[in-house]
Protein backbone atom coordinates (compact mmCIF):
# COMPACT_ATOMS: atom_id res chain seq x y z
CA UNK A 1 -18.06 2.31 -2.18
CA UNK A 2 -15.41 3.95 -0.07
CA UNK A 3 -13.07 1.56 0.94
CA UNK A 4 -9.43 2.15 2.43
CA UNK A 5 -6.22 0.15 1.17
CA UNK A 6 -3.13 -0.48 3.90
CA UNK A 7 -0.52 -2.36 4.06
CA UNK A 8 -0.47 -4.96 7.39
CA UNK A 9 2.58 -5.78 9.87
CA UNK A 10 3.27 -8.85 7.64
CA UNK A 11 3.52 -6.35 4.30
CA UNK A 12 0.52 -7.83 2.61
CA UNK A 13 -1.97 -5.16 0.99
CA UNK A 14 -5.15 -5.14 2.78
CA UNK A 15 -8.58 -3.65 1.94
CA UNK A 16 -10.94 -2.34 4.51
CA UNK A 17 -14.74 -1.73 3.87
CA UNK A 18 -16.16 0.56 7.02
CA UNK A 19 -19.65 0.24 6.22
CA UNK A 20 -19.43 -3.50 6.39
CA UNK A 21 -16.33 -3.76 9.62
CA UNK A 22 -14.14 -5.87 6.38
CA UNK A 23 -10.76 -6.20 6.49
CA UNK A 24 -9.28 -8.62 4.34
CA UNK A 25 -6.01 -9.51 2.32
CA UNK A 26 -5.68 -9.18 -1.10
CA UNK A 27 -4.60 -12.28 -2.82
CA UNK A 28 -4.66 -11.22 -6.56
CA UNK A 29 -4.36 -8.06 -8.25
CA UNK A 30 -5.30 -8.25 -12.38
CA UNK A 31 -5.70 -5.46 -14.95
CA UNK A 32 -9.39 -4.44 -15.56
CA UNK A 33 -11.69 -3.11 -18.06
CA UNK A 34 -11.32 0.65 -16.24
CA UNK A 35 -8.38 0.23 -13.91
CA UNK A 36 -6.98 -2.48 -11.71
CA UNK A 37 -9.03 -5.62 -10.23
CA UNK A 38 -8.37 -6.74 -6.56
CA UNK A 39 -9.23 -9.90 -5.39
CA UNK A 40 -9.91 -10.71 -1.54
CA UNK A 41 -9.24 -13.53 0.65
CA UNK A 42 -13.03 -13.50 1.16
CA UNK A 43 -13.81 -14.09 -2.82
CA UNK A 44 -14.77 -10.60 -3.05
CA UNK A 45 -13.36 -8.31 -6.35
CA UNK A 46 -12.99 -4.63 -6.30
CA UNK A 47 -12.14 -2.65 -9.36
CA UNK A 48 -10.14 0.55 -9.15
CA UNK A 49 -8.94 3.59 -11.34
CA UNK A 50 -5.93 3.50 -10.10
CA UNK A 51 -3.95 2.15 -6.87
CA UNK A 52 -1.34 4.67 -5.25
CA UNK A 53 2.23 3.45 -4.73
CA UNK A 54 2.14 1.52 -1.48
CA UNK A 55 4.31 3.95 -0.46
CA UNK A 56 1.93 6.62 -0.01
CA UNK A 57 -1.00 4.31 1.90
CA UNK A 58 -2.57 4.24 3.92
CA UNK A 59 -5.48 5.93 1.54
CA UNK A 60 -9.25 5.87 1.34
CA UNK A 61 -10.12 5.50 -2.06
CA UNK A 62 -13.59 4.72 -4.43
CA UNK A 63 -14.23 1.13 -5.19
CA UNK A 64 -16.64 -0.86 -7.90
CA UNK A 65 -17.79 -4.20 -6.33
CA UNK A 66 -17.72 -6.66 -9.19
CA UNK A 67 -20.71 -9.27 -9.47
């Protein structure tokens, strides 16, 4: 799923999910099987190839929904 990272006013990362109106925090970030795991405030876990330096978000990027 196409999902776009950002960091908010208060410098946290965020994820938002168009296709669903989500936008939530993330709250952990772990190493994966293929890439980097996010966590969300809402329980939710995305898995990543890779996450740009936060320096160069805001960036729509391709997301696995983990089960």
């Amino acid at each position: 799923m196409k999902v776009m990272l950002r960091v908010n006013d208060a410098g946290n990362l965020t994820v938002y999910v168009p296709k669903k109106d989500l936008e939530e925090v993330v709250v952990k970030q772990t190493d994966g099987a293929e890439g980097k795991i996010l966590t969300l405030a809402n329980g939710w876990e995305l898995e990543f190839r890779e996450i740009p330096d936060v320096a160069n978000l805001p960036k729509t990027l391709e997301a696995k929904k983990l089960e």
